[in-house]
N, C-alpha and C. Protein backbone atom coordinates (compact mmCIF):
# COMPACT_ATOMS: atom_id res chain seq x y z
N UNK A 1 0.85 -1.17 0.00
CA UNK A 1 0.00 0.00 0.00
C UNK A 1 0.90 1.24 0.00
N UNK A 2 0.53 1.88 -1.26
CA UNK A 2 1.58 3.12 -1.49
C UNK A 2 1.22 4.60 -0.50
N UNK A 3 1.41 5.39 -0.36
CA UNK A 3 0.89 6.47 0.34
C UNK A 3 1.01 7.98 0.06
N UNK A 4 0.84 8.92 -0.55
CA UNK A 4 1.75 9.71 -0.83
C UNK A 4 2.04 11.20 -0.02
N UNK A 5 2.72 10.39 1.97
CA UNK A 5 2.89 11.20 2.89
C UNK A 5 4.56 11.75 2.25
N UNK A 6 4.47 12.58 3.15
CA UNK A 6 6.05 13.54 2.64
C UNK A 6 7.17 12.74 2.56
N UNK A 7 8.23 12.78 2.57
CA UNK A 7 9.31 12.09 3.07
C UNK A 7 10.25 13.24 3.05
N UNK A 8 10.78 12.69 4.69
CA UNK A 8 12.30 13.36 4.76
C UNK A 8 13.28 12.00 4.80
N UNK A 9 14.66 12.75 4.60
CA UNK A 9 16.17 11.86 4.88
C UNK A 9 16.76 12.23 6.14
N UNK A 10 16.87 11.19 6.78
CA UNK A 10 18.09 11.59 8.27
C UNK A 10 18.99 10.68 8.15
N UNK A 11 20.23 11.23 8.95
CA UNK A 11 21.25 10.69 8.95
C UNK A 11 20.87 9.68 10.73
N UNK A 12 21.05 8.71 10.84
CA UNK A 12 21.15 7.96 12.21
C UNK A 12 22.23 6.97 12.56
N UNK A 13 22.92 7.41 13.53
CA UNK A 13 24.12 6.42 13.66
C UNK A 13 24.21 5.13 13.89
N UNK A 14 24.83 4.24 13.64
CA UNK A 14 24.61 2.75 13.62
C UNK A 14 23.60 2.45 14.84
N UNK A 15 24.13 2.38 15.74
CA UNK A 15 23.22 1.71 16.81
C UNK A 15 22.12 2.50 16.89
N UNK A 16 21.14 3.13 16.34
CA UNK A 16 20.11 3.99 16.55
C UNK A 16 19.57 3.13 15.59
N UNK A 17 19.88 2.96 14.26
CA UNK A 17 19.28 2.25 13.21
C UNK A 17 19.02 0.96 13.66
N UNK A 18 19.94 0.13 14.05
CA UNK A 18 19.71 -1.26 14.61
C UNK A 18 18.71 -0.97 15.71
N UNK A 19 18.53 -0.39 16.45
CA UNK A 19 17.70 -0.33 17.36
C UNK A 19 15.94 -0.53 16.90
N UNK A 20 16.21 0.68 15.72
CA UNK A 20 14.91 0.99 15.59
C UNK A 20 14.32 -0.12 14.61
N UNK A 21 15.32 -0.95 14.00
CA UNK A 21 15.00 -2.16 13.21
C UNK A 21 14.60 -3.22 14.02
N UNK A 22 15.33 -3.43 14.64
CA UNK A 22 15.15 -4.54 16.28
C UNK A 22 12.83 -4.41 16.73
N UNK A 23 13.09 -2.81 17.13
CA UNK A 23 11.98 -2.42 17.52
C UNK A 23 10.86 -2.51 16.54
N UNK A 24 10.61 -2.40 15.11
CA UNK A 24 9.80 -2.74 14.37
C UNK A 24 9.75 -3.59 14.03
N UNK A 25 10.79 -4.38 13.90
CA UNK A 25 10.67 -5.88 13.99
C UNK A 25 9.96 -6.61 15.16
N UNK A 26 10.19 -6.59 16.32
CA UNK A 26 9.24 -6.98 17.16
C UNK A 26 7.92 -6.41 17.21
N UNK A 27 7.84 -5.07 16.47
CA UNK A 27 6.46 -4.61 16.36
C UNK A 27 5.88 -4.97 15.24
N UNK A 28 6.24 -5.94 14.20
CA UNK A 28 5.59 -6.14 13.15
C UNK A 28 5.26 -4.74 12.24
N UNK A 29 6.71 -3.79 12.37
CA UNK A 29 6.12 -2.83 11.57
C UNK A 29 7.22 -2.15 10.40
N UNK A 30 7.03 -1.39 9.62
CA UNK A 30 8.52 -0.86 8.67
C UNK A 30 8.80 0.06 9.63
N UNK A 31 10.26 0.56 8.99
CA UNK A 31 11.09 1.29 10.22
C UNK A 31 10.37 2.70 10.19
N UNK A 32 9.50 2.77 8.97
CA UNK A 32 9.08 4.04 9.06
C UNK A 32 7.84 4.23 9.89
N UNK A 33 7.21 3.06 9.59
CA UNK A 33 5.93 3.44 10.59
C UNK A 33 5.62 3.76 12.22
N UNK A 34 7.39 2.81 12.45
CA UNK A 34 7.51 2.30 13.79
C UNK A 34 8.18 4.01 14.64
N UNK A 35 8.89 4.95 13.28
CA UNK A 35 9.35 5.92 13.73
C UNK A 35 7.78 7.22 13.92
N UNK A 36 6.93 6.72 12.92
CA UNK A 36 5.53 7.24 13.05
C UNK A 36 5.19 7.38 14.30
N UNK A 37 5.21 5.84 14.67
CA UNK A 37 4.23 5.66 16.22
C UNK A 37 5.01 6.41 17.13
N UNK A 38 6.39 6.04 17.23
CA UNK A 38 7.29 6.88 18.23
C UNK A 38 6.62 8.25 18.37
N UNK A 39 6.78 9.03 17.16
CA UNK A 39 6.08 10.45 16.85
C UNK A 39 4.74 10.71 17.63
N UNK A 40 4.08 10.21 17.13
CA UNK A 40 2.66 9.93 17.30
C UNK A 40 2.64 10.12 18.94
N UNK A 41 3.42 8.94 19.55
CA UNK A 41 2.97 8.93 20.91
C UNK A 41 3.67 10.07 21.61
N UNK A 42 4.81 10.51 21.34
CA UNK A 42 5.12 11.68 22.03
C UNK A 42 4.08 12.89 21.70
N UNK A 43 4.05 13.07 20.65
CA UNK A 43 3.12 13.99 20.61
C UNK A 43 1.56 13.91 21.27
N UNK A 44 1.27 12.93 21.62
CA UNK A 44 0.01 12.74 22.35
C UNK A 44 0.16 13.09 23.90
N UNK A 45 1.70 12.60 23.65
CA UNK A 45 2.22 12.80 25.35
C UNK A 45 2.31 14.18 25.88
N UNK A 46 2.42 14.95 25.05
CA UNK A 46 2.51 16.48 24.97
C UNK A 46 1.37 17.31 24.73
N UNK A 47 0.48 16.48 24.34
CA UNK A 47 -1.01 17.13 24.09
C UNK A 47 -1.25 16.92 25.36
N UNK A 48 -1.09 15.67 25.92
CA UNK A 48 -1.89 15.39 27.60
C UNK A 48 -1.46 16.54 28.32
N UNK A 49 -0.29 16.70 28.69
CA UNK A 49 0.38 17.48 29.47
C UNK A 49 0.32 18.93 29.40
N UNK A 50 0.20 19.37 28.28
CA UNK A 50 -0.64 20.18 28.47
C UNK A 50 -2.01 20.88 28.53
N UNK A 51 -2.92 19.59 28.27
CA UNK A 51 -4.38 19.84 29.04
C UNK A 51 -4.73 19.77 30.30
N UNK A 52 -3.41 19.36 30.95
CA UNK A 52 -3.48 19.03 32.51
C UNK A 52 -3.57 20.97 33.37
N UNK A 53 -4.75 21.31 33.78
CA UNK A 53 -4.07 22.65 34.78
C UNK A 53 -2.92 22.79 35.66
N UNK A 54 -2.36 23.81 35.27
CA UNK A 54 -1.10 24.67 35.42
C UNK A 54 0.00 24.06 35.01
N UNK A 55 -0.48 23.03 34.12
CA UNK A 55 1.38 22.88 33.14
C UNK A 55 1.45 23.74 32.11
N UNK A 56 2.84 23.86 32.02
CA UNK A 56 3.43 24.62 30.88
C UNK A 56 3.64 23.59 29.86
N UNK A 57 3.07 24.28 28.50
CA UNK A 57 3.68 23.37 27.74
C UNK A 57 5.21 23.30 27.52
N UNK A 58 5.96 22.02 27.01
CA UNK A 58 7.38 21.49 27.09
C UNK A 58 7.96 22.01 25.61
N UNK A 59 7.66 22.49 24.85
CA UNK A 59 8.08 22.73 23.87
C UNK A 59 9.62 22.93 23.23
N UNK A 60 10.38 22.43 22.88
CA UNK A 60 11.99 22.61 22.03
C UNK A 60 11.62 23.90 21.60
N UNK A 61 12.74 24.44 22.06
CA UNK A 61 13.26 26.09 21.75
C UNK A 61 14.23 25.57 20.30
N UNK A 62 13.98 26.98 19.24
CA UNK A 62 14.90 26.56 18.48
C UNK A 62 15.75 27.52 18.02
């Protein structure tokens, strides 16, 4: 199933790649999707936190 979401290129150093192959592999998923969900859930994690009263949102300064 083709898709036609954006694509970027990153550079990831060996053991980051093996990792994340390791990890979609046990998740039954491609490395891209598995870097999706990663995404996905932080960002949910960051939506929570800041619906919670009196947090600040965490946001990366850039």
């Amino acid at each position: 199933m083709s898709r036609n979401y954006p694509q970027i290129h990153i550079r990831l150093e060996p053991s980051v790649m093996e990792f994340l192959r390791r990890c979609a592999r046990h998740q039954e998923r491609t490395v891209g999707a598995h870097i999706s969900f990663l995404l996905r859930r932080e960002m949910d994690k960051e939506e929570t936190e800041e619906a919670q009263p009196g947090s600040t949102p965490s946001s990366v300064s850039e």
